[in-house]
C-alpha atoms as a PDB file:
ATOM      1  CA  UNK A   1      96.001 101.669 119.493  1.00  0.00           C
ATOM      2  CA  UNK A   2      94.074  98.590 118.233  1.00  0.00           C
ATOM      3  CA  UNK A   3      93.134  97.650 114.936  1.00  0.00           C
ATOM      4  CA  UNK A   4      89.551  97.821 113.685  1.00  0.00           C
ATOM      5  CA  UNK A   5      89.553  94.133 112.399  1.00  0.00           C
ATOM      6  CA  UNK A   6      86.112  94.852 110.022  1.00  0.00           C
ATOM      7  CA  UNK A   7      88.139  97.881 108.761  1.00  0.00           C
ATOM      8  CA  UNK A   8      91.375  95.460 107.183  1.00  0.00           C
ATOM      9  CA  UNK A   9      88.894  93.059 105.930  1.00  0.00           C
ATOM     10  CA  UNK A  10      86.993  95.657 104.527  1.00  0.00           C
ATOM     11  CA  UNK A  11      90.393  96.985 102.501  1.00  0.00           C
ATOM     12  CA  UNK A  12      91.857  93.605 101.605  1.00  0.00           C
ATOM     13  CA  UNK A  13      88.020  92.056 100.194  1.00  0.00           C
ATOM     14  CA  UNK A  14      86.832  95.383  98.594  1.00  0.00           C
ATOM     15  CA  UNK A  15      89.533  98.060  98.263  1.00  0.00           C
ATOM     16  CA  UNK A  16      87.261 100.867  97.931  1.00  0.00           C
ATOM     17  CA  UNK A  17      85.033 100.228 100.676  1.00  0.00           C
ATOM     18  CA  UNK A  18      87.819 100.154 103.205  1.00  0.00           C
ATOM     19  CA  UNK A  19      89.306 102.717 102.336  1.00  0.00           C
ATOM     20  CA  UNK A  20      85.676 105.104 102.719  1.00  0.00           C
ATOM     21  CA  UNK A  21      85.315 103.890 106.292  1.00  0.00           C
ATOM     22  CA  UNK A  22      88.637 105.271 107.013  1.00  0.00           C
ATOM     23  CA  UNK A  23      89.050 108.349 105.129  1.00  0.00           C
ATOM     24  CA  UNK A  24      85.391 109.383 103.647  1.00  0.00           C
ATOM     25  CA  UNK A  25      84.681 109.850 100.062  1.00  0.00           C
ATOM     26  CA  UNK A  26      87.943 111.963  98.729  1.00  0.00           C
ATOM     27  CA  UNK A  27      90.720 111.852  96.683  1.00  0.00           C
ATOM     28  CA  UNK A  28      92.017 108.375  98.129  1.00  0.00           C
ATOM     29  CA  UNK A  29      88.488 106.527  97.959  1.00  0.00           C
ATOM     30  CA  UNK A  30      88.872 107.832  94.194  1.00  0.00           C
ATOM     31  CA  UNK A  31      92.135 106.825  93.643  1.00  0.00           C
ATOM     32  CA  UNK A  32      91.219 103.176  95.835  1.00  0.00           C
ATOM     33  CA  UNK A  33      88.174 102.888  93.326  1.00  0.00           C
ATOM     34  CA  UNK A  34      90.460 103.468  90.255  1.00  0.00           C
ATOM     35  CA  UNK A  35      93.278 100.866  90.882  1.00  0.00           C
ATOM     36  CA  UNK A  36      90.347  98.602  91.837  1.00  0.00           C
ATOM     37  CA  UNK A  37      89.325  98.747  88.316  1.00  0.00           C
ATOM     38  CA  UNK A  38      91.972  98.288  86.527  1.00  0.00           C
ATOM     39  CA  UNK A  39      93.171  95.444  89.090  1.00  0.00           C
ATOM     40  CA  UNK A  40      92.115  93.892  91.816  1.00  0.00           C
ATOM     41  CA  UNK A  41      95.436  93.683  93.337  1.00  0.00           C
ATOM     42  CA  UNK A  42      96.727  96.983  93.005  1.00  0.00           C
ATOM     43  CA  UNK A  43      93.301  98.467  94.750  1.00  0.00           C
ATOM     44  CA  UNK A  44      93.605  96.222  97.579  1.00  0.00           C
ATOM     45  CA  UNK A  45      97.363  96.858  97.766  1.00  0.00           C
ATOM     46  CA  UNK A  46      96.926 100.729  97.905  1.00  0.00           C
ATOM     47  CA  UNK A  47      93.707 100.084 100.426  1.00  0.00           C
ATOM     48  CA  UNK A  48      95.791  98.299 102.729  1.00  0.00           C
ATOM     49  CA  UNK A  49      98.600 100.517 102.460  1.00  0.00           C
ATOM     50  CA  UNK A  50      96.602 103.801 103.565  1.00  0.00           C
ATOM     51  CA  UNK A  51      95.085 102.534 106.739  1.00  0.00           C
ATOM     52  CA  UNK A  52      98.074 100.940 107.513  1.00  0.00           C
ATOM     53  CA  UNK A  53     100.508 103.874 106.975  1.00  0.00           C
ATOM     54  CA  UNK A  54      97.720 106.320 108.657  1.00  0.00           C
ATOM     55  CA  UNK A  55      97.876 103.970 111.893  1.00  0.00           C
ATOM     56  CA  UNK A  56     101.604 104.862 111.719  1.00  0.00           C
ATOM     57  CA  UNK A  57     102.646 101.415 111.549  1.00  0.00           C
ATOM     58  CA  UNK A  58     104.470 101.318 108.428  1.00  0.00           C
ATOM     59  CA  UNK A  59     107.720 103.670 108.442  1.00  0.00           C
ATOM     60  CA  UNK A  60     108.383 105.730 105.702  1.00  0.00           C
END
C-alpha cells in the first residue's frame, strides 16, 4: 500500500495535525496534542510512530 506523502509531512511538521488526518479527533490526536506541548520532539515522535505502526510497517 503506498504512503500518503502530505500525511508524514503532516506528522513530522505538526504532530497533531497528522495524526487527525489519520485517526480523527480521539484519544491519540489528544495524546499527539499533549506531547506536542510539552515538546516538540516527543509529539512528532509519537505522530510518526502511529501512522507508521497503523500502516503495519513497524513490527512490534
Amino acid at each position: 500500500m503506498t504512503r500518503r506523502p502530505a500525511r508524514l509531512a503532516a506528522a513530522a511538521l505538526l504532530p497533531p495535525l497528522g495524526v487527525y488526518l489519520e485517526e480523527g479527533a480521539g484519544r491519540p490526536f489528544q495524546l499527539a496534542c499533549g506531547l506536542t506541548v510539552l515538546g516538540f520532539l516527543p509529539g512528532a515522535g509519537y505522530a510518526l510512530w502511529r501512522l507508521l505502526r497503523r500502516r503495519g510497517t513497524v513490527a512490534a
